[in-house]
PDB file of N, CA and C in Angstrom:
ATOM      1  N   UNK A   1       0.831  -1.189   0.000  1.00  0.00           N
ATOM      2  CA  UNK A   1       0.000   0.000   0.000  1.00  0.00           C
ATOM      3  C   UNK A   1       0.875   1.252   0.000  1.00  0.00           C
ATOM      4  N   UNK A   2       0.361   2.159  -0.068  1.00  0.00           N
ATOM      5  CA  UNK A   2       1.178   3.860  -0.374  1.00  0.00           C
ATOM      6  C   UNK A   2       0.364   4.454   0.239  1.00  0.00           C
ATOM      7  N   UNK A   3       0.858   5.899   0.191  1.00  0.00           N
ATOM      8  CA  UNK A   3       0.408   6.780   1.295  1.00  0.00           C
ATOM      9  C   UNK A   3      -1.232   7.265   0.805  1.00  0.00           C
ATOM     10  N   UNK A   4      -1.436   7.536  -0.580  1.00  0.00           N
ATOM     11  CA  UNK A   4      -2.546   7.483  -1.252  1.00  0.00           C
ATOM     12  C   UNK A   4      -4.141   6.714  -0.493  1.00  0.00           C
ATOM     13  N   UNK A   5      -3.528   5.034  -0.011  1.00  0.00           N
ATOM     14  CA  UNK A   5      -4.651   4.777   0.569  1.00  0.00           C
ATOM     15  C   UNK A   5      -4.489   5.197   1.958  1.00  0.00           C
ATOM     16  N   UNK A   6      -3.456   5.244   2.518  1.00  0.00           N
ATOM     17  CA  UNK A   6      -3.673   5.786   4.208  1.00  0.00           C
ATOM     18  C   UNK A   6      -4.661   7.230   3.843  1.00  0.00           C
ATOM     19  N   UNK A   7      -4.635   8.259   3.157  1.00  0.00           N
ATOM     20  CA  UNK A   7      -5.146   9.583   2.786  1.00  0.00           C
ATOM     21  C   UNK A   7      -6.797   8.944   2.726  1.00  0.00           C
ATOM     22  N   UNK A   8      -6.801   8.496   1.337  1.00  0.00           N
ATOM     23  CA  UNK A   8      -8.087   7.882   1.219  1.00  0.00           C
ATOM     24  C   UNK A   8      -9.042   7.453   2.360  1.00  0.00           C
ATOM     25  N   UNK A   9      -8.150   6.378   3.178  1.00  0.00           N
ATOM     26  CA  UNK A   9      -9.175   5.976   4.301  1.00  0.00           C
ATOM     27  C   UNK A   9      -9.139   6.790   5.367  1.00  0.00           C
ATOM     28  N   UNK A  10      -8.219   7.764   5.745  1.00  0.00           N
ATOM     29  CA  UNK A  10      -8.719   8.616   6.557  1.00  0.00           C
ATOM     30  C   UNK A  10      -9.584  10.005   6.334  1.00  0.00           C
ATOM     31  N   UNK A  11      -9.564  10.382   4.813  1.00  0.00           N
ATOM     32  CA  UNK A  11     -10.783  11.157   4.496  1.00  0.00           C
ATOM     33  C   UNK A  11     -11.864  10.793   4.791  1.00  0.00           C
ATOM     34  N   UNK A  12     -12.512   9.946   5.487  1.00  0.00           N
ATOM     35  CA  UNK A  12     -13.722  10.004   5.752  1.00  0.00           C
ATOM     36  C   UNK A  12     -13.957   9.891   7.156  1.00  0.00           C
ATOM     37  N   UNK A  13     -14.949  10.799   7.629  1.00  0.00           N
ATOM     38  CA  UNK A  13     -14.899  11.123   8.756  1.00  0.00           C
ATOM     39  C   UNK A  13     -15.171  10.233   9.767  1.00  0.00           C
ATOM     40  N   UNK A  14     -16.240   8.997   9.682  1.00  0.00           N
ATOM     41  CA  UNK A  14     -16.592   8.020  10.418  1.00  0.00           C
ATOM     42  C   UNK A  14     -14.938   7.206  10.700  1.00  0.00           C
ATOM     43  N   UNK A  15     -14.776   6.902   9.487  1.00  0.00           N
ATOM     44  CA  UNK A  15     -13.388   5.985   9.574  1.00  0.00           C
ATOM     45  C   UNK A  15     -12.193   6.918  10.355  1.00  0.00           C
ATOM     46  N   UNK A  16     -12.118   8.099   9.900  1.00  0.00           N
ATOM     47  CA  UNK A  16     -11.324   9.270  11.051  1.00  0.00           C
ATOM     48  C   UNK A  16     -11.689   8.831  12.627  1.00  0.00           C
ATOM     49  N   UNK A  17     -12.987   8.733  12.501  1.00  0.00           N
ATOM     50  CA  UNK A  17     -13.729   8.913  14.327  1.00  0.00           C
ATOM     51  C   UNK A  17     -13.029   7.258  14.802  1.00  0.00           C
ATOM     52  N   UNK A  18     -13.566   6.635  13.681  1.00  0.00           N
ATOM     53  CA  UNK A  18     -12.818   4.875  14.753  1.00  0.00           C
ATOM     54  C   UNK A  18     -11.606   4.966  14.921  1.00  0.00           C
ATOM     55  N   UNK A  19     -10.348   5.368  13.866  1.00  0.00           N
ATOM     56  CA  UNK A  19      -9.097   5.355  14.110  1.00  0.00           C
ATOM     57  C   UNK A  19      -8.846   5.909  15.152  1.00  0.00           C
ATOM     58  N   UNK A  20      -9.711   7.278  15.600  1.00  0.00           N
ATOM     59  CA  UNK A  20      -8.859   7.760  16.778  1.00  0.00           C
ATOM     60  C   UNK A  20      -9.178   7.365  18.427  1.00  0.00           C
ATOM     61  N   UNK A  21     -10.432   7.087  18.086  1.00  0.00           N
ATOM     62  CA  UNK A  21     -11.154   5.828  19.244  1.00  0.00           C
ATOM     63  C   UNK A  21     -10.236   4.733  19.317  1.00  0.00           C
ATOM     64  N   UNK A  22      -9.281   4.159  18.366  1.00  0.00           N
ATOM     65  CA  UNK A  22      -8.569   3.151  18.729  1.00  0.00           C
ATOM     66  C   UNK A  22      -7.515   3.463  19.356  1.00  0.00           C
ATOM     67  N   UNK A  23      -6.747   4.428  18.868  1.00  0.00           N
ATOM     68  CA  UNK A  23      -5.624   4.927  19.355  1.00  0.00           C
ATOM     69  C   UNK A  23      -5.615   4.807  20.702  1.00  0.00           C
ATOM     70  N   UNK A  24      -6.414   5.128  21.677  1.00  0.00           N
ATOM     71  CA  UNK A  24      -6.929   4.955  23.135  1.00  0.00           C
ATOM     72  C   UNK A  24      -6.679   3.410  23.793  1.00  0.00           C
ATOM     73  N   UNK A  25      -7.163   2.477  22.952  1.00  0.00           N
ATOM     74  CA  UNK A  25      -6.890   1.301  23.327  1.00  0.00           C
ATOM     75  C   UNK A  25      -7.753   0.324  22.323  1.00  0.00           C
ATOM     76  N   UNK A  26      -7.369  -0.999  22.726  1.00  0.00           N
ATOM     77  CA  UNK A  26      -8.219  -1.902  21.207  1.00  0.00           C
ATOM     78  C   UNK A  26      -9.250  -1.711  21.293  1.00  0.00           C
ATOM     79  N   UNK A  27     -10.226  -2.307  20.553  1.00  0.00           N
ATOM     80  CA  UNK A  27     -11.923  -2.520  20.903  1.00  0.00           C
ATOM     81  C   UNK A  27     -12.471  -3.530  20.044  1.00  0.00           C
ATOM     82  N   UNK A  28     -13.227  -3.719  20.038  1.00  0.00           N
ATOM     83  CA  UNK A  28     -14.123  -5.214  19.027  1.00  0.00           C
ATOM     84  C   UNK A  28     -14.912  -3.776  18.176  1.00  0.00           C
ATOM     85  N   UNK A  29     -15.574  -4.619  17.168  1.00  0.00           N
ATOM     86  CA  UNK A  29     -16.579  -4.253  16.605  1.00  0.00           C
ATOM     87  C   UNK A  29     -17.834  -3.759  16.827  1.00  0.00           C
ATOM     88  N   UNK A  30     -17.808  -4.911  17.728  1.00  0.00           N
ATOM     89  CA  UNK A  30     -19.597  -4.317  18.952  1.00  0.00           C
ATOM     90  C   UNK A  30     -19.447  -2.942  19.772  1.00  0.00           C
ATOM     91  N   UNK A  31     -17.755  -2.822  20.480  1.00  0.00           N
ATOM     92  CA  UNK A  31     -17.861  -1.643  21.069  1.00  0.00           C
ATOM     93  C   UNK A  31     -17.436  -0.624  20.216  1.00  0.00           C
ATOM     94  N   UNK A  32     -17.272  -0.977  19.017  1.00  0.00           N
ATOM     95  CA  UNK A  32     -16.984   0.528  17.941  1.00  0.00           C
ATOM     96  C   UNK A  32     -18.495   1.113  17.888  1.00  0.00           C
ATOM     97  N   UNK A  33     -19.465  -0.027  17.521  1.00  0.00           N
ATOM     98  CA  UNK A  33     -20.684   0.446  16.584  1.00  0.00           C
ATOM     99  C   UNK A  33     -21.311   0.942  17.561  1.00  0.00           C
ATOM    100  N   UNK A  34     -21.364   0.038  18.788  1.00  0.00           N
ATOM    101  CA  UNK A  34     -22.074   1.483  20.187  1.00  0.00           C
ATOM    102  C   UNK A  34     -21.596   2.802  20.669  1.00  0.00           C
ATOM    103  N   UNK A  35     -20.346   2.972  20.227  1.00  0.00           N
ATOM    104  CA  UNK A  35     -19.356   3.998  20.302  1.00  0.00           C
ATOM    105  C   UNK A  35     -20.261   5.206  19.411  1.00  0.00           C
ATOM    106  N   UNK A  36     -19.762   4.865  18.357  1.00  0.00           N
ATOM    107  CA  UNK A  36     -20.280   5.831  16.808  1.00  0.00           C
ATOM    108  C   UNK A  36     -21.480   5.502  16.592  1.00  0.00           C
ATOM    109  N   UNK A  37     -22.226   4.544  16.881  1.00  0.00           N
ATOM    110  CA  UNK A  37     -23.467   4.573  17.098  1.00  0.00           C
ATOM    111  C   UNK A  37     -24.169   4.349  15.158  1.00  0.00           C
ATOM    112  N   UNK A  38     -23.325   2.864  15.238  1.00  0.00           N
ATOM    113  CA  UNK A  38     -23.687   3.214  13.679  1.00  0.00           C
ATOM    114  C   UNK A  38     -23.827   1.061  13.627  1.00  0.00           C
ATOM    115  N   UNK A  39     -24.293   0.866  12.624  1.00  0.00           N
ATOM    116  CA  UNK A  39     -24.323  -0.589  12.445  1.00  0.00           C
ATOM    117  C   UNK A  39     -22.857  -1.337  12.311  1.00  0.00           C
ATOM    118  N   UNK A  40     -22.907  -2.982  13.074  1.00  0.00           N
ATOM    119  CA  UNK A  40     -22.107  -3.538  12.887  1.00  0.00           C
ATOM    120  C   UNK A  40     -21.465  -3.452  12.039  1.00  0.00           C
ATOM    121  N   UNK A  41     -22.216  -4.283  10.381  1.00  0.00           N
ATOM    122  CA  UNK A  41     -21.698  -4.288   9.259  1.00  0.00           C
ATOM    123  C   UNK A  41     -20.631  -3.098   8.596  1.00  0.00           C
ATOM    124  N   UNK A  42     -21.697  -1.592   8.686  1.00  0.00           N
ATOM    125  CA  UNK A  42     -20.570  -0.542   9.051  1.00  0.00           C
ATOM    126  C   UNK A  42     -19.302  -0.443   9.426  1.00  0.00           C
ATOM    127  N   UNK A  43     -19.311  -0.560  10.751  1.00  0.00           N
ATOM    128  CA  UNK A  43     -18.012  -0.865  11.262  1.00  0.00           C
ATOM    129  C   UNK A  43     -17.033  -1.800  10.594  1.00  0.00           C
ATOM    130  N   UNK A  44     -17.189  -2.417  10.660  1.00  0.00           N
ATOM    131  CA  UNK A  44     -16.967  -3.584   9.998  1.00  0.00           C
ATOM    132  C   UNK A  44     -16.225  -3.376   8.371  1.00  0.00           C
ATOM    133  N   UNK A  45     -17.000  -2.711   7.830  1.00  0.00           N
ATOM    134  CA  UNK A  45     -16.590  -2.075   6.088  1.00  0.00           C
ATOM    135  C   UNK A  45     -15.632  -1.205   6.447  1.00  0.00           C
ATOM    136  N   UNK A  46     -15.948  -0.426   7.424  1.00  0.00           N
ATOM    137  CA  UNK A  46     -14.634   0.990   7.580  1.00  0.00           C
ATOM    138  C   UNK A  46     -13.760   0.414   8.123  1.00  0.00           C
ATOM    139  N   UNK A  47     -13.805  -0.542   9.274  1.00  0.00           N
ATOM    140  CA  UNK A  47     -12.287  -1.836   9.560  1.00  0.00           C
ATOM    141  C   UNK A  47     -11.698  -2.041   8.613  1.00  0.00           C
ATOM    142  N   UNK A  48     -12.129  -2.864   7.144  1.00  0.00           N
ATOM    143  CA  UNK A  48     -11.605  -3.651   6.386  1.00  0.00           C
ATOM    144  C   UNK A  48     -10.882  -2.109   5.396  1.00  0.00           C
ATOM    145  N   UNK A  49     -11.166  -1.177   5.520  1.00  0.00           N
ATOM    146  CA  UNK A  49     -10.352  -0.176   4.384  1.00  0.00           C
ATOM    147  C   UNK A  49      -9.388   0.343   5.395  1.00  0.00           C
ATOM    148  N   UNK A  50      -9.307   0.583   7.152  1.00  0.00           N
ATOM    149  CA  UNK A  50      -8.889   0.977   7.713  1.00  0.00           C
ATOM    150  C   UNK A  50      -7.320   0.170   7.569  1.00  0.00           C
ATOM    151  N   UNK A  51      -7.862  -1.651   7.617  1.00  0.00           N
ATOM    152  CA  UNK A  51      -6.925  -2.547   7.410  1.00  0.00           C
ATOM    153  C   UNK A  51      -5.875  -2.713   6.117  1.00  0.00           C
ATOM    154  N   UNK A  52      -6.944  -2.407   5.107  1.00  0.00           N
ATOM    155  CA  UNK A  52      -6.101  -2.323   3.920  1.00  0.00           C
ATOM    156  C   UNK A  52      -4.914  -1.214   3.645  1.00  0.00           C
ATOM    157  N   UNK A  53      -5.578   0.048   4.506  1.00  0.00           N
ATOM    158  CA  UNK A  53      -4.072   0.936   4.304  1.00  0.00           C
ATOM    159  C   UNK A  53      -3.433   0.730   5.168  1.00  0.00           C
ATOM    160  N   UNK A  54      -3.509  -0.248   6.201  1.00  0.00           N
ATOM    161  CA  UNK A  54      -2.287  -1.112   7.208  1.00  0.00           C
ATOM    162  C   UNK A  54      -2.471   0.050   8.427  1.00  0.00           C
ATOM    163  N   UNK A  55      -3.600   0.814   9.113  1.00  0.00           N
ATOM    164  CA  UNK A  55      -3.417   1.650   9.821  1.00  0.00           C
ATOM    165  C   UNK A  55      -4.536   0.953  11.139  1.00  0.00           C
ATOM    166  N   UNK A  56      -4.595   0.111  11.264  1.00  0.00           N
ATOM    167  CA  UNK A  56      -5.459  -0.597  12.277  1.00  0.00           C
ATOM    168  C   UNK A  56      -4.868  -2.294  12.211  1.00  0.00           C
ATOM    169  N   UNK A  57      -4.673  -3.585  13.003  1.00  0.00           N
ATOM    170  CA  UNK A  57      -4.751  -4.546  13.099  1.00  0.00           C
ATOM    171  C   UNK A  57      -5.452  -4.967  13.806  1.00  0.00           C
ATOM    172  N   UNK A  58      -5.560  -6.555  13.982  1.00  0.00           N
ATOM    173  CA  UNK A  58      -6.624  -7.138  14.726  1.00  0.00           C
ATOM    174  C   UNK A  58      -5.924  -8.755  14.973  1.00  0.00           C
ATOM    175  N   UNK A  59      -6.648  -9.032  16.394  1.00  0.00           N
ATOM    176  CA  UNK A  59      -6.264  -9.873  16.996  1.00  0.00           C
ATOM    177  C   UNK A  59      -7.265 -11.085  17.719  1.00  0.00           C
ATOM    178  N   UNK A  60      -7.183 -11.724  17.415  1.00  0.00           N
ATOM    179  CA  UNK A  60      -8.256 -13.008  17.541  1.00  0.00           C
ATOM    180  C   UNK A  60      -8.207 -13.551  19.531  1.00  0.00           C
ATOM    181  N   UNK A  61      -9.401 -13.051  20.058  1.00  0.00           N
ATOM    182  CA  UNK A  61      -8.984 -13.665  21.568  1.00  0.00           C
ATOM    183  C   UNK A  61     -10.427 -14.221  21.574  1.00  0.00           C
ATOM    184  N   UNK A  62     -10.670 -15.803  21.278  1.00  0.00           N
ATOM    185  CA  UNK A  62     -11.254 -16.965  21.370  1.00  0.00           C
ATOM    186  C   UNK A  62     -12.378 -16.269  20.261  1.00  0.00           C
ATOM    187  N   UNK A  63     -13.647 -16.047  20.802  1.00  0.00           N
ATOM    188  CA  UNK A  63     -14.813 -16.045  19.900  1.00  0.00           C
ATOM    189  C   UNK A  63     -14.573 -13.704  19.188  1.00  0.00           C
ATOM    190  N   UNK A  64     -13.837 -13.381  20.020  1.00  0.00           N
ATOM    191  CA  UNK A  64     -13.821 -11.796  19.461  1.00  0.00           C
ATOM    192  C   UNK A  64     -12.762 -11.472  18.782  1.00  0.00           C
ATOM    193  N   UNK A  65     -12.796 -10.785  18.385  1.00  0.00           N
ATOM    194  CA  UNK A  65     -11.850  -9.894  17.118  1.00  0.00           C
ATOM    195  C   UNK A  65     -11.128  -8.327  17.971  1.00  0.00           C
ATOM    196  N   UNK A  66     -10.070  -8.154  18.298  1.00  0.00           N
ATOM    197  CA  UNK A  66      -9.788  -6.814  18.857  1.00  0.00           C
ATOM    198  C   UNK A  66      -8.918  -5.996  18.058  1.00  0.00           C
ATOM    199  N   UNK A  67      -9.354  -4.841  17.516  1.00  0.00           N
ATOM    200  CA  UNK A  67      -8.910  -4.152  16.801  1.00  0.00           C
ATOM    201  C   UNK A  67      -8.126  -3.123  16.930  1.00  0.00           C
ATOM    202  N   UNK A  68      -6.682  -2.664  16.883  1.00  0.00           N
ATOM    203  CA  UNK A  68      -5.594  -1.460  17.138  1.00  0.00           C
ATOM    204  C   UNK A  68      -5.099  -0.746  16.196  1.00  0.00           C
ATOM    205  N   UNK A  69      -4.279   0.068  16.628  1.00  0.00           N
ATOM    206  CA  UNK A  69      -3.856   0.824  15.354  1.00  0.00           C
ATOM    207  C   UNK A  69      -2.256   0.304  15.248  1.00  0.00           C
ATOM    208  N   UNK A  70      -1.952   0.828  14.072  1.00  0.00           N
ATOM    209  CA  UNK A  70      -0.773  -0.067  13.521  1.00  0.00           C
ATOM    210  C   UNK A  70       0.121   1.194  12.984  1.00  0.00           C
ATOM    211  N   UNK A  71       1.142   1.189  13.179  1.00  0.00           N
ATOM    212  CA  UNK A  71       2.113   2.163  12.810  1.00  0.00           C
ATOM    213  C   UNK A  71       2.667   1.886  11.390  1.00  0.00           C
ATOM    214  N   UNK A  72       2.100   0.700  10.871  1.00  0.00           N
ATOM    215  CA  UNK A  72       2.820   1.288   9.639  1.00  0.00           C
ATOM    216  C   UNK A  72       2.199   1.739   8.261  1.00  0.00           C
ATOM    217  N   UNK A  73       1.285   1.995   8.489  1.00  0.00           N
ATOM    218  CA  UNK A  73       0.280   2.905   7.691  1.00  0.00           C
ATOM    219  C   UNK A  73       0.941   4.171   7.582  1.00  0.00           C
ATOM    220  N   UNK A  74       0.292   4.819   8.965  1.00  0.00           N
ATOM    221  CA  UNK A  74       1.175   6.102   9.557  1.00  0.00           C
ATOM    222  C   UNK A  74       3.116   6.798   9.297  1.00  0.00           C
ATOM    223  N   UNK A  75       3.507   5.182   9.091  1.00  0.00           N
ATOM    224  CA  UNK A  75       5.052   5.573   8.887  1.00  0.00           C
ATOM    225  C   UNK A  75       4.776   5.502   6.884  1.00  0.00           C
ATOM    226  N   UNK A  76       4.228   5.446   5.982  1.00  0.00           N
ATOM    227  CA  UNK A  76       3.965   5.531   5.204  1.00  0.00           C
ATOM    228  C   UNK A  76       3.914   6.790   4.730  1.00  0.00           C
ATOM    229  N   UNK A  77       2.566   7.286   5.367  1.00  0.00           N
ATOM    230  CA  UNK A  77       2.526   8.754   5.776  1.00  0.00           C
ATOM    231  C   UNK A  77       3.422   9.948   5.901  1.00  0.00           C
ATOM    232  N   UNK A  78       3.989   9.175   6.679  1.00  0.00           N
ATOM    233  CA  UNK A  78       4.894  10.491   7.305  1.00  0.00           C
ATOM    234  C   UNK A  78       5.920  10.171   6.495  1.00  0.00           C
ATOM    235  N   UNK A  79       6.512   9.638   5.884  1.00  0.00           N
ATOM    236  CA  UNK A  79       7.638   9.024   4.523  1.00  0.00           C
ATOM    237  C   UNK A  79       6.788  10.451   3.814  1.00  0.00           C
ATOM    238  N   UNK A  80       5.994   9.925   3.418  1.00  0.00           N
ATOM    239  CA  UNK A  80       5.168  11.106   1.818  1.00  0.00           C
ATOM    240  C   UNK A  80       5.522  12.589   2.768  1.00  0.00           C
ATOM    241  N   UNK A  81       4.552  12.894   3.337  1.00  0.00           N
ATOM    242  CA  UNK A  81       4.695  14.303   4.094  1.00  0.00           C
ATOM    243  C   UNK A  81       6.621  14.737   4.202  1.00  0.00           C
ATOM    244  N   UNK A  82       7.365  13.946   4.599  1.00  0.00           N
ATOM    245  CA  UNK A  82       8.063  14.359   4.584  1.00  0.00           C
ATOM    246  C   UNK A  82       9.029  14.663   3.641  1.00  0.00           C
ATOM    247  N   UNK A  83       9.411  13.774   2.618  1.00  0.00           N
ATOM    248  CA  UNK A  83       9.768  13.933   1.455  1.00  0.00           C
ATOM    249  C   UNK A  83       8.921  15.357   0.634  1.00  0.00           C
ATOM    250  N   UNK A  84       7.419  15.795   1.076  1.00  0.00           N
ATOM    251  CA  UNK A  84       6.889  16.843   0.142  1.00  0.00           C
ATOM    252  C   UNK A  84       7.918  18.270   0.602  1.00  0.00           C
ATOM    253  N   UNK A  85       7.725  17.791   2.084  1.00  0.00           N
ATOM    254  CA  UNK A  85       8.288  18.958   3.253  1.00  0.00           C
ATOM    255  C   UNK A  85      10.095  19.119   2.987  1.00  0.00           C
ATOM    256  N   UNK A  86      10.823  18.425   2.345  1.00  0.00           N
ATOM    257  CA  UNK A  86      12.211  18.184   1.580  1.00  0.00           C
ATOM    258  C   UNK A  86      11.655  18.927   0.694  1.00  0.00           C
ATOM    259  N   UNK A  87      11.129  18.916  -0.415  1.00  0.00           N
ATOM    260  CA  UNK A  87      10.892  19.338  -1.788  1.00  0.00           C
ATOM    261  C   UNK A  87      10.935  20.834  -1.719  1.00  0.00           C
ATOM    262  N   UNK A  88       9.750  21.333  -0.601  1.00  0.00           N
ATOM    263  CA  UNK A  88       9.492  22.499  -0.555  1.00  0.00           C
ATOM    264  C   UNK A  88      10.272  23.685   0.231  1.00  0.00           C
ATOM    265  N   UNK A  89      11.300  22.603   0.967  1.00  0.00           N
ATOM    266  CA  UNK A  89      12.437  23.329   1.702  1.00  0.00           C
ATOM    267  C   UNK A  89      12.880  23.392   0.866  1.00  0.00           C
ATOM    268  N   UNK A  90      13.464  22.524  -0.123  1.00  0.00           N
ATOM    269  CA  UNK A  90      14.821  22.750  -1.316  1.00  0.00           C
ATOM    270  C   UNK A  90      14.508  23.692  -2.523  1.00  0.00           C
ATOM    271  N   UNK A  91      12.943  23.713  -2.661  1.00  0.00           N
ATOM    272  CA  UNK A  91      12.854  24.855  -3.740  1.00  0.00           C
ATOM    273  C   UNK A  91      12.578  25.836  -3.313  1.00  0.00           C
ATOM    274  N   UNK A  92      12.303  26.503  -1.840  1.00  0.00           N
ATOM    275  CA  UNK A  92      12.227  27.654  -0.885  1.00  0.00           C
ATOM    276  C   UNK A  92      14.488  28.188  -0.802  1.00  0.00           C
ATOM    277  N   UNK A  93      14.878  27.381  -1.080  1.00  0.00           N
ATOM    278  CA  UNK A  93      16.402  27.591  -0.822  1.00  0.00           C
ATOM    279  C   UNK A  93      16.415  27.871  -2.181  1.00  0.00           C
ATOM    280  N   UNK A  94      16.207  27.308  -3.457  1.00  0.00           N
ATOM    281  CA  UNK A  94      16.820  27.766  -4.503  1.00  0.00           C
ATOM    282  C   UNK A  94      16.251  28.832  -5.534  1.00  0.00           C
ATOM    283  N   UNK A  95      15.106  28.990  -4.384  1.00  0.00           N
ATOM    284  CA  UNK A  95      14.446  30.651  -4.668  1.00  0.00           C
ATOM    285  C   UNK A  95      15.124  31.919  -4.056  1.00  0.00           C
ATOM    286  N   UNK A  96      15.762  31.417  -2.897  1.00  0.00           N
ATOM    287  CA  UNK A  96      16.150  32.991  -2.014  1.00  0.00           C
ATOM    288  C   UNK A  96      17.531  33.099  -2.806  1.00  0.00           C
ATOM    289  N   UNK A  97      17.764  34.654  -3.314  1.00  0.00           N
ATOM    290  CA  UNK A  97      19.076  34.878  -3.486  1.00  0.00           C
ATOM    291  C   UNK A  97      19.838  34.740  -2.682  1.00  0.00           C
ATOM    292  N   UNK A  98      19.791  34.802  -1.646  1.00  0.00           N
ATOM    293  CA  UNK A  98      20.724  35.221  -0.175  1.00  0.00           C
ATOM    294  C   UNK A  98      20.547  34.025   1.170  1.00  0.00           C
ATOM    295  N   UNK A  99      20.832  32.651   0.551  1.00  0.00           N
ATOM    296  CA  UNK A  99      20.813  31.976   1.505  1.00  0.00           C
ATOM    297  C   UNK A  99      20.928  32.267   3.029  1.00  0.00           C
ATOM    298  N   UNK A 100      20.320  31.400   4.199  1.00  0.00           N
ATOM    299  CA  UNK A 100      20.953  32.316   5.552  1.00  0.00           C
ATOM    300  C   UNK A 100      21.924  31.623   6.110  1.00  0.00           C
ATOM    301  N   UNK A 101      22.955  31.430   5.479  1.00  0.00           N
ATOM    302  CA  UNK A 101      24.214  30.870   6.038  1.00  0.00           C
ATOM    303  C   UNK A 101      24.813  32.374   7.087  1.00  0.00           C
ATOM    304  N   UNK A 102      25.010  31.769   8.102  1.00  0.00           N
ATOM    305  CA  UNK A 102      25.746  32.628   9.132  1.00  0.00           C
ATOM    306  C   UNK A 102      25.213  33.558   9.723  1.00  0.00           C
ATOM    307  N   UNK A 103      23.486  33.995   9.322  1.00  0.00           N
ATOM    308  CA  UNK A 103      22.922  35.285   9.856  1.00  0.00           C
ATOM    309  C   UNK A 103      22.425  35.449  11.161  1.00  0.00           C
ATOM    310  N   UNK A 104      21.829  33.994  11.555  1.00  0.00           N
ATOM    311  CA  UNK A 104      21.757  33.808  12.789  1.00  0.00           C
ATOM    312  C   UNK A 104      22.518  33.956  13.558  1.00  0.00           C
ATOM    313  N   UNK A 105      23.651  33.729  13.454  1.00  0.00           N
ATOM    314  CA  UNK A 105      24.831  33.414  14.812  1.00  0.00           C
ATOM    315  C   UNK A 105      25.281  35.316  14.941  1.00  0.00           C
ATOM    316  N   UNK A 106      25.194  35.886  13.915  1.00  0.00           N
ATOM    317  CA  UNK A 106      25.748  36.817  14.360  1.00  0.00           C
ATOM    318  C   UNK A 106      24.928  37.772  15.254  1.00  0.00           C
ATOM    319  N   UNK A 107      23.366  38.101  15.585  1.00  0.00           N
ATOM    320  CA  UNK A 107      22.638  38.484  16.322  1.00  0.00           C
ATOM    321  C   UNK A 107      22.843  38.136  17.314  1.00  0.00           C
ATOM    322  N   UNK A 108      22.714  36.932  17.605  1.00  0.00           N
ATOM    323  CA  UNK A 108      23.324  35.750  18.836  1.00  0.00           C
ATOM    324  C   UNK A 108      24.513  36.389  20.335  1.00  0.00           C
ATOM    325  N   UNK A 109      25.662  37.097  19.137  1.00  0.00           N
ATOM    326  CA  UNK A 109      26.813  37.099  19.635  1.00  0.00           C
ATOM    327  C   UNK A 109      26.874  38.674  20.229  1.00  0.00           C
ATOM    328  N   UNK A 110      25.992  39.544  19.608  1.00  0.00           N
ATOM    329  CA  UNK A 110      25.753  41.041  19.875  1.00  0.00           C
ATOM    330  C   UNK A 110      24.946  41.053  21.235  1.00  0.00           C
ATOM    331  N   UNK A 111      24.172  40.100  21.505  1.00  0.00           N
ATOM    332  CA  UNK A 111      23.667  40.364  22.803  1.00  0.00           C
ATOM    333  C   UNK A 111      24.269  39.253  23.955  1.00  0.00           C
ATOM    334  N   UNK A 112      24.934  38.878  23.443  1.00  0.00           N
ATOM    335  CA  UNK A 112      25.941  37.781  24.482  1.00  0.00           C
ATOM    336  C   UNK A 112      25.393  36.415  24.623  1.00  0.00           C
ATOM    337  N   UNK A 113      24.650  36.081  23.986  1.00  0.00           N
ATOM    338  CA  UNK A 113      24.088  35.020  24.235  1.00  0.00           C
ATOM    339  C   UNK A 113      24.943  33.568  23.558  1.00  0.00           C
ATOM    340  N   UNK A 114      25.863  34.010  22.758  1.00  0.00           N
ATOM    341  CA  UNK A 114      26.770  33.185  22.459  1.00  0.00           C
ATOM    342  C   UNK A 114      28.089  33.016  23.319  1.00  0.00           C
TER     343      UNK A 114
END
């Protein structure tokens, strides 16, 4: 998966509301849908896209299903964001004539703080 579906499944706001209800601690299905107050099956559909962009797992304890969040969705994420946040630093630098190499330190040193 790519960062595309982590975006995707967290654009929607229900699936927003369970992810961050999980973050708190696991939960089943039954206590999502009384949570958000929405049908099993529901739940259930927004799990399985939550799962597919790898940002929730689940864990089998005898007859229930417990559902968490998973970091590597999120480290997906933050890969994209940050690489954009590179891009836009490096073409913010090769826009300024006057790089700020050294401008800081010298303010620094006028009031003694160096």
């Amino acid at each position: 998966m790519t960062y595309g579906a982590v975006m995707i499944a967290l654009a929607d706001p229900t699936r927003r509301a369970l992810f961050e209800r999980l973050r708190s601690r696991p939960h089943t299905v039954g206590e999502l849908a009384r949570i958000a107050k929405i049908q099993q099956p529901s739940v259930s559909q927004h799990l399985r896209v939550l799962r597919g962009a790898r940002l929730v797992r689940d864990r089998r304890e005898g007859t229930r299903r417990y559902y968490s969040v998973s970091q590597e969705g999120l480290a997906e994420l933050r890969r994209y964001v940050e690489r954009m946040w590179d891009d836009v630093l490096t073409a913010y630098a090769a826009d300024d004539p006057r790089p700020p190499k050294g401008r800081a330190a010298a303010p620094l040193k006028r009031r003694g703080l160096r």
